[in-house]
Protein backbone atom coordinates (compact mmCIF):
# COMPACT_ATOMS: atom_id res chain seq x y z
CA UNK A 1 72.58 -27.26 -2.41
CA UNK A 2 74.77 -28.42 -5.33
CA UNK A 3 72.63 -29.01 -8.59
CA UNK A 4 72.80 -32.29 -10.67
CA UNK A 5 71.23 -32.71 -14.08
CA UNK A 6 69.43 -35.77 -12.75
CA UNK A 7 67.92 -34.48 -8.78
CA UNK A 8 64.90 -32.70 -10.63
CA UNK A 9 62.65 -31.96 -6.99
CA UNK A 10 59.72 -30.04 -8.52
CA UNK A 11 57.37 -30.06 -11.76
CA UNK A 12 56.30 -26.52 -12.76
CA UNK A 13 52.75 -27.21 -14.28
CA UNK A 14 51.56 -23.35 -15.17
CA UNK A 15 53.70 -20.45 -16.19
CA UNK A 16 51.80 -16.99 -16.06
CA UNK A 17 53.34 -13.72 -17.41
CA UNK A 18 52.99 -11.12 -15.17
CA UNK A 19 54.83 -7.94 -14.63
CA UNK A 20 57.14 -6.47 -11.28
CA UNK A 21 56.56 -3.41 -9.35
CA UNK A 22 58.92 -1.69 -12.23
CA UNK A 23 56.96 -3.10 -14.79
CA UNK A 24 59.62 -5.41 -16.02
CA UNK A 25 58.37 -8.62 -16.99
CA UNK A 26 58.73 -11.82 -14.94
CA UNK A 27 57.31 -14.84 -15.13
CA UNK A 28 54.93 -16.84 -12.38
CA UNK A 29 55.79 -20.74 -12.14
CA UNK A 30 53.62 -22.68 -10.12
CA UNK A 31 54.34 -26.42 -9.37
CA UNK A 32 52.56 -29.14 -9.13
CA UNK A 33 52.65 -29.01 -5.17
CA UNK A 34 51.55 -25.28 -5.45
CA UNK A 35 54.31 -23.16 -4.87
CA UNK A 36 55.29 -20.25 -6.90
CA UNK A 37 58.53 -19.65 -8.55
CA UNK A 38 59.28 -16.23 -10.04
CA UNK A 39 61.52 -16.13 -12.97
CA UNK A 40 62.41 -12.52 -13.94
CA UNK A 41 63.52 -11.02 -17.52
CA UNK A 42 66.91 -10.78 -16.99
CA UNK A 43 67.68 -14.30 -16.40
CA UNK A 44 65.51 -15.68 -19.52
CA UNK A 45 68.00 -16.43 -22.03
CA UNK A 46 71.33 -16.52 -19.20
CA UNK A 47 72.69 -19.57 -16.90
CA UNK A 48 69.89 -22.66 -16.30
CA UNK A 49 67.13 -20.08 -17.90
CA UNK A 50 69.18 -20.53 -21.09
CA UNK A 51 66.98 -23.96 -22.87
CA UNK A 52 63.98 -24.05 -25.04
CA UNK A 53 61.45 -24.11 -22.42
CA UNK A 54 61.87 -20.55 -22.57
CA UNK A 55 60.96 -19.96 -25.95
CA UNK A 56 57.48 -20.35 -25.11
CA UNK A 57 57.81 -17.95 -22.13
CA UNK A 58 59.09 -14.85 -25.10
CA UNK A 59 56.16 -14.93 -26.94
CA UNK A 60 53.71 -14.88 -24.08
CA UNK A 61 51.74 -11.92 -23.44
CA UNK A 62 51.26 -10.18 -20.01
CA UNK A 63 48.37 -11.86 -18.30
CA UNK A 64 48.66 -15.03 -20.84
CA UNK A 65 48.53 -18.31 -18.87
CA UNK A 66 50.44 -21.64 -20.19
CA UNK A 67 49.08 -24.91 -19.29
CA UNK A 68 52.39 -27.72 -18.75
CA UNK A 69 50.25 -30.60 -17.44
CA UNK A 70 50.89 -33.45 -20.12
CA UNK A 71 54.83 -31.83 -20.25
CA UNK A 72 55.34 -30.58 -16.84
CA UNK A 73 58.89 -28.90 -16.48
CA UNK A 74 61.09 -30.83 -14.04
CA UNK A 75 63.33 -28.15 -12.08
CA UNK A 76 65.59 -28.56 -8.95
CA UNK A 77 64.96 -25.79 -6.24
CA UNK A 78 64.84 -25.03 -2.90
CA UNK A 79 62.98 -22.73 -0.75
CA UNK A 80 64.86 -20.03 1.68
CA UNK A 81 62.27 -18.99 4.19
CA UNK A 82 60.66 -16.35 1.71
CA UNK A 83 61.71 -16.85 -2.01
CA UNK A 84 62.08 -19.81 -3.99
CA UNK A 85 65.75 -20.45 -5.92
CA UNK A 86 65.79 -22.79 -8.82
CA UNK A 87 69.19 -24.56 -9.14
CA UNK A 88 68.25 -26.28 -12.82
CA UNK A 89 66.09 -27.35 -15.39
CA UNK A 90 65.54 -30.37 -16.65
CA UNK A 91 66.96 -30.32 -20.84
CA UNK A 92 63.24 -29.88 -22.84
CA UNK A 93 62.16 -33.01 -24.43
CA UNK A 94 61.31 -33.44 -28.11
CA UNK A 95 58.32 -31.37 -28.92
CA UNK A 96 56.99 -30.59 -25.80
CA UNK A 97 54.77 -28.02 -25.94
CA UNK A 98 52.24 -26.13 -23.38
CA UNK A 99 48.61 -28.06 -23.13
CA UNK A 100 46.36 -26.02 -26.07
CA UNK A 101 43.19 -27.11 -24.06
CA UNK A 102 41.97 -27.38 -20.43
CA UNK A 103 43.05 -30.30 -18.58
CA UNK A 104 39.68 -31.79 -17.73
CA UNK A 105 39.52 -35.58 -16.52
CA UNK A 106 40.46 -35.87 -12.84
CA UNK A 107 42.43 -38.77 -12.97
CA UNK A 108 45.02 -36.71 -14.88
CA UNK A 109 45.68 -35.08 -11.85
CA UNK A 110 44.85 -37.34 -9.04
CA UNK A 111 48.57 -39.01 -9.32
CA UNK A 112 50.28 -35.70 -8.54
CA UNK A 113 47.67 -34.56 -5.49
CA UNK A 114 48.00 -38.67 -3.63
CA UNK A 115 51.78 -38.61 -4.53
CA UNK A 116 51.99 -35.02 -2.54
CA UNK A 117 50.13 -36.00 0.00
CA UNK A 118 51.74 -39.51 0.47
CA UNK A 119 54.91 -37.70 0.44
CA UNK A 120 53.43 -35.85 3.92
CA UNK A 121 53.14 -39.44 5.31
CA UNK A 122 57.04 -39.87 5.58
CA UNK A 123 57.27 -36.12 7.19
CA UNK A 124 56.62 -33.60 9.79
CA UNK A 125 54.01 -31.60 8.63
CA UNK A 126 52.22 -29.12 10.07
CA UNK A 127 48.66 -27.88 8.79
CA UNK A 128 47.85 -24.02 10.08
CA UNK A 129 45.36 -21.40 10.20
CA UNK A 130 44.72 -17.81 11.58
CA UNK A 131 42.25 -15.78 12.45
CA UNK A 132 43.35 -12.07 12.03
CA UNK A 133 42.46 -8.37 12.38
CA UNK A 134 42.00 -8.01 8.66
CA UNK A 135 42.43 -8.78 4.97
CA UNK A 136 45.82 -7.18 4.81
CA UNK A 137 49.19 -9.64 4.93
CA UNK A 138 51.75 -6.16 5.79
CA UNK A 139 49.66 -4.39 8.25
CA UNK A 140 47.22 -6.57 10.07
CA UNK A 141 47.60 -9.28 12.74
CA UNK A 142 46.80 -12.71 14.15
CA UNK A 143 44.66 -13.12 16.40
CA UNK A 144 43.90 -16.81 16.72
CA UNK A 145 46.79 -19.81 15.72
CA UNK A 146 46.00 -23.38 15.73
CA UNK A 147 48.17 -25.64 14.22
CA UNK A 148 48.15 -29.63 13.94
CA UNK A 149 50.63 -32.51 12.92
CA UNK A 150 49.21 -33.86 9.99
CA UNK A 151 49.22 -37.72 11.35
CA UNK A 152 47.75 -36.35 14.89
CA UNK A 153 45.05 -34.91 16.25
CA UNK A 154 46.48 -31.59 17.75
CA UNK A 155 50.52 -30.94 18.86
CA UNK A 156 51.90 -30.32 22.55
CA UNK A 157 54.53 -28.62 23.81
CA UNK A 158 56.76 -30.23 25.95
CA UNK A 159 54.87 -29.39 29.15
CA UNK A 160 51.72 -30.68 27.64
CA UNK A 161 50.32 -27.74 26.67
CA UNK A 162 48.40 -27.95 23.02
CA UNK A 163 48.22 -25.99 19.94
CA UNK A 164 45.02 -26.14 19.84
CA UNK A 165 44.01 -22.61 19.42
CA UNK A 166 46.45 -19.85 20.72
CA UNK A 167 44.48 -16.60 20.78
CA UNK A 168 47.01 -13.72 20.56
CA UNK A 169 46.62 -9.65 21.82
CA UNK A 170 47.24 -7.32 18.64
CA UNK A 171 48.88 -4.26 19.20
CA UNK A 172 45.81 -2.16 17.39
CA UNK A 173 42.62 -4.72 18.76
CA UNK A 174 40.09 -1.77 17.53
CA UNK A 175 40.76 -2.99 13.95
CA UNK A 176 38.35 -5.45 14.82
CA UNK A 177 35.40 -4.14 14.89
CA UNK A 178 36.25 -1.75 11.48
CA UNK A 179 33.52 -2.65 8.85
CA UNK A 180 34.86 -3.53 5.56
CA UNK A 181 33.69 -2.51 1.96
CA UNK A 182 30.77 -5.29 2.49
CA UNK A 183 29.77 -4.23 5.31
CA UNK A 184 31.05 -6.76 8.30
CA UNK A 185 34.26 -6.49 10.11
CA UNK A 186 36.46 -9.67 11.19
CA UNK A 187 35.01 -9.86 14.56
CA UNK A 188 31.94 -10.26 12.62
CA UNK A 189 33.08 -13.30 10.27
CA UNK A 190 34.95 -14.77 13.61
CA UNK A 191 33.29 -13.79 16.80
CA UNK A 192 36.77 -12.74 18.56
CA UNK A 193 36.12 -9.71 20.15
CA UNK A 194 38.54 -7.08 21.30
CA UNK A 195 37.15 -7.86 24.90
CA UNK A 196 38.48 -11.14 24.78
CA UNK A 197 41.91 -10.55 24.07
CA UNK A 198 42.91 -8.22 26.89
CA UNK A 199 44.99 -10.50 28.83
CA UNK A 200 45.99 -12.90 26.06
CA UNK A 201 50.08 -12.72 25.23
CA UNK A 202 51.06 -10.67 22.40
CA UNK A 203 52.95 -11.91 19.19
CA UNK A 204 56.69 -11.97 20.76
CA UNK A 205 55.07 -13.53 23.93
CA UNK A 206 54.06 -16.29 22.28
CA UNK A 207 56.21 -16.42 19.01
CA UNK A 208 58.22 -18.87 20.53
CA UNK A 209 55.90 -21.55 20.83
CA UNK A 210 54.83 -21.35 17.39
CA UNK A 211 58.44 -21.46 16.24
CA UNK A 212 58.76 -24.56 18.30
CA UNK A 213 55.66 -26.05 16.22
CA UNK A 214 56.28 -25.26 12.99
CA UNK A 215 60.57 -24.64 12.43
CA UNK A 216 62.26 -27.03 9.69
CA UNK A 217 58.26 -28.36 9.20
CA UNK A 218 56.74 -29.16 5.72
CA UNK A 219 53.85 -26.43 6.09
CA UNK A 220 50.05 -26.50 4.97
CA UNK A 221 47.61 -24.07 4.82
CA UNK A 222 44.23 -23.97 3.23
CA UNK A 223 44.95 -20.65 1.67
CA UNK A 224 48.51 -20.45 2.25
CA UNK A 225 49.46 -16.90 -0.16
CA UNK A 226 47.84 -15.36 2.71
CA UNK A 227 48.52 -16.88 5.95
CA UNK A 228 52.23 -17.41 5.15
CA UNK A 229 52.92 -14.11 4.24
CA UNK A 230 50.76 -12.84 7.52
CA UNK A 231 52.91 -14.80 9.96
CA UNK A 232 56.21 -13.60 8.37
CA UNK A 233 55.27 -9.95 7.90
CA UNK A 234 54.07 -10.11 11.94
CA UNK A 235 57.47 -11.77 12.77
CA UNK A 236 59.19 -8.71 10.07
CA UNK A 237 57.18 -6.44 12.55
CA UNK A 238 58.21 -7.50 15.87
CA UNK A 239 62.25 -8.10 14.52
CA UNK A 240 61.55 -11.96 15.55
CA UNK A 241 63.69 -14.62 13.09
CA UNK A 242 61.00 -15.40 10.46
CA UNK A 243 60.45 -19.18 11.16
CA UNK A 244 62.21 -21.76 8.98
CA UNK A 245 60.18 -23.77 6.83
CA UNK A 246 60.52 -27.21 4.45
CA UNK A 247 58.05 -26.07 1.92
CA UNK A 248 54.57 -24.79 1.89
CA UNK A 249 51.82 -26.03 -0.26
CA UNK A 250 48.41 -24.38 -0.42
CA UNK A 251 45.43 -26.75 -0.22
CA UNK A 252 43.29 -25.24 -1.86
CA UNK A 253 45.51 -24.77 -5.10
CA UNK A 254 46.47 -28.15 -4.87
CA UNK A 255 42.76 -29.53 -4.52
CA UNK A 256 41.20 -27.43 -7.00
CA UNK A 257 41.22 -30.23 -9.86
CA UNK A 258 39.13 -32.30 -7.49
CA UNK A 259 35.74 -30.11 -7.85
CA UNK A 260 35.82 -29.83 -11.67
CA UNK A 261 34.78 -25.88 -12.23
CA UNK A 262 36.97 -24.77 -14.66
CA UNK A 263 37.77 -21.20 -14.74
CA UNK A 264 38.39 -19.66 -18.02
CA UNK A 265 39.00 -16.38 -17.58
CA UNK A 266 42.20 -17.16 -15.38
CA UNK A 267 42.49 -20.85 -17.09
CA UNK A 268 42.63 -23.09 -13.68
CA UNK A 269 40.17 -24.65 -11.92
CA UNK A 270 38.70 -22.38 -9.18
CA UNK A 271 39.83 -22.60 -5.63
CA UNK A 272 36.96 -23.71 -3.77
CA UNK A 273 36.59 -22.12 0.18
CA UNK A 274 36.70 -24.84 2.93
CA UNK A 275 33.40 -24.50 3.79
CA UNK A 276 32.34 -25.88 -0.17
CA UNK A 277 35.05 -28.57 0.22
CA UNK A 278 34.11 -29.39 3.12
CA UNK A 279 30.71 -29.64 2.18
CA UNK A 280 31.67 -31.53 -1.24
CA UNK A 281 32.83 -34.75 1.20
CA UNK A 282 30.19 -34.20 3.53
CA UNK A 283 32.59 -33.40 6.08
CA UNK A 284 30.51 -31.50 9.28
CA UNK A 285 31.48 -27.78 9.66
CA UNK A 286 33.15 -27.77 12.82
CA UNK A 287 32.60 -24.15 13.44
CA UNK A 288 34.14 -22.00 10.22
CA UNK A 289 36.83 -19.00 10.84
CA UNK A 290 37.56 -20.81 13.85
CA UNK A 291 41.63 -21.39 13.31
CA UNK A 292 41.26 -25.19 15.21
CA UNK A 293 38.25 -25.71 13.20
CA UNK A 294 39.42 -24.53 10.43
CA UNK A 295 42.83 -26.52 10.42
CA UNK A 296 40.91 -30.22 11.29
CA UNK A 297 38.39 -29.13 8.59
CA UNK A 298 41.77 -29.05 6.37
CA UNK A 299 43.24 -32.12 7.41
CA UNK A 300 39.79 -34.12 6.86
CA UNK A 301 39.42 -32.73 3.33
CA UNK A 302 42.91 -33.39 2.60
CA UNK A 303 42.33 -37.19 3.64
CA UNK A 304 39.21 -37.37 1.81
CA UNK A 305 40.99 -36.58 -1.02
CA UNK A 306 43.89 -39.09 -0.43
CA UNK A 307 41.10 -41.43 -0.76
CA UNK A 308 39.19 -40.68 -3.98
């Protein structure tokens, strides 16, 4: 991608300073569709990290949280399968400043949410969900996949076969039944026994029908900073390609302003589960931690939002 000072593809609307595994600093820059862009202390003050904007990052404290709602910061970037790469900044306007107080009225940020998800009605976008072993993105595995179009019901593969739910054979299956710190294991929150998986494919059997879903696809996922980085790790695992992807956006991040409970302590609204969102739209249940449930449960939120 060559950058122009005028192609500006993404708003960052939150910056939080957070630290790296060396306990440098770095910066956390979420957009307005969700995604997070990592900015790192050796390229504050250097190349398109070199403008103003960045004098409000210096002075920021670890944990501190800015607020760019009314001023968002327009950047051009581009996402490489894992990482995103921002290619430049928009020059910083006239005393623009971070937001001092919480955002509050909805309709400040109903046009972003209906202009991302009319954007998804020019697409191919595909809304997924797992059901997995564990809590645990590097070590445990998918069980369940179900993935739809966003404009259809449920995909099919060229011989007709749908997406539906794909129920998958993990390598270590005795993970679930292992009871958590709260007592219940997965096959407890999702009913998939070890059992029922015995002659199911495994991950590489089937990877390449969910590579045939998803590839060069504009992702969703209700709580996408865990089911993305499942379904890469697994592919890391099994040396499979990870699968090539448009963007991802998180719908429960991007939602969040919808259901007004403001969360100080972290100073964003808090991410509702899909069972309360559901419930918020009086949208039946259609059988939670079930991944096909789960992803038309999605969708129908989603929509119900589009319509607000």
């Amino acid at each position: 991608m060559t950058a122009t000072n005028t192609q500006y593809t993404h708003s960052i609307i939150s910056v939080k300073r957070w630290k790296t595994r060396n306990n440098d600093p770095m910066w956390i820059c979420t957009t307005a569709e969700g995604a997070d862009i990592c900015v790192f202390s050796n390229q504050i003050g250097k190349g398109i990290w070199d403008n103003q904007w960045v004098s409000h990052f210096t002075v920021m404290q670890e944990g501190d949280i800015q607020i760019w709602e009314t001023n968002p910061i327009p950047v051009s970037a581009e996402f490489d399968g894992k990482y995103w790469s921002v290619y430049d900044v928009a020059p910083m306007p006239a005393n623009a400043c971070p937001d001092t107080t919480p955002m509050t009225d909805l309709r400040l940020y109903m046009g972003r949410i209906k202009s991302q998800i009319g954007f998804w009605n020019k697409e191919a976008v595909r809304i997924f969900d797992t059901e997995t072993t564990g809590l645990n993105v590097t070590t445990d595995e998918i069980v369940s996949f179900a993935c739809v179009d966003w404009n259809e019901t449920c995909l099919r593969d060229d011989e007709g076969s749908s997406y539906d739910n794909l129920f998958i054979q993990p390598q270590h299956p005795e993970k679930l039944l292992i009871k958590g710190k709260n007592g219940e294991s997965s096959y407890d929150v999702h009913g998939i026994h070890p059992d029922q998986l015995t002659d199911c494919p495994t991950f590489p059997d089937i990877y390449n029908e969910i590579a045939d879903a998803m590839a060069y696809t504009h992702w969703i996922a209700w709580n996408a900073p865990y089911d993305v980085p499942l379904l890469d790790n697994l592919c890391i695992r099994h040396n499979m390609p990870l699968i090539p992807r448009l963007s991802v956006t998180c719908a429960m991040r991007l939602t969040a302003p919808v259901f007004q409970q403001w969360d100080a302590g972290k100073s964003e609204y808090k991410w509702q589960s899909l069972e309360n969102a559901s419930a918020f739209f009086g949208i039946a249940n259609g059988g939670a931690h079930n991944a096909y449930a789960d992803v038309v449960m999605t969708r129908s939120v989603l929509k119900a939002v589009s319509e607000l």
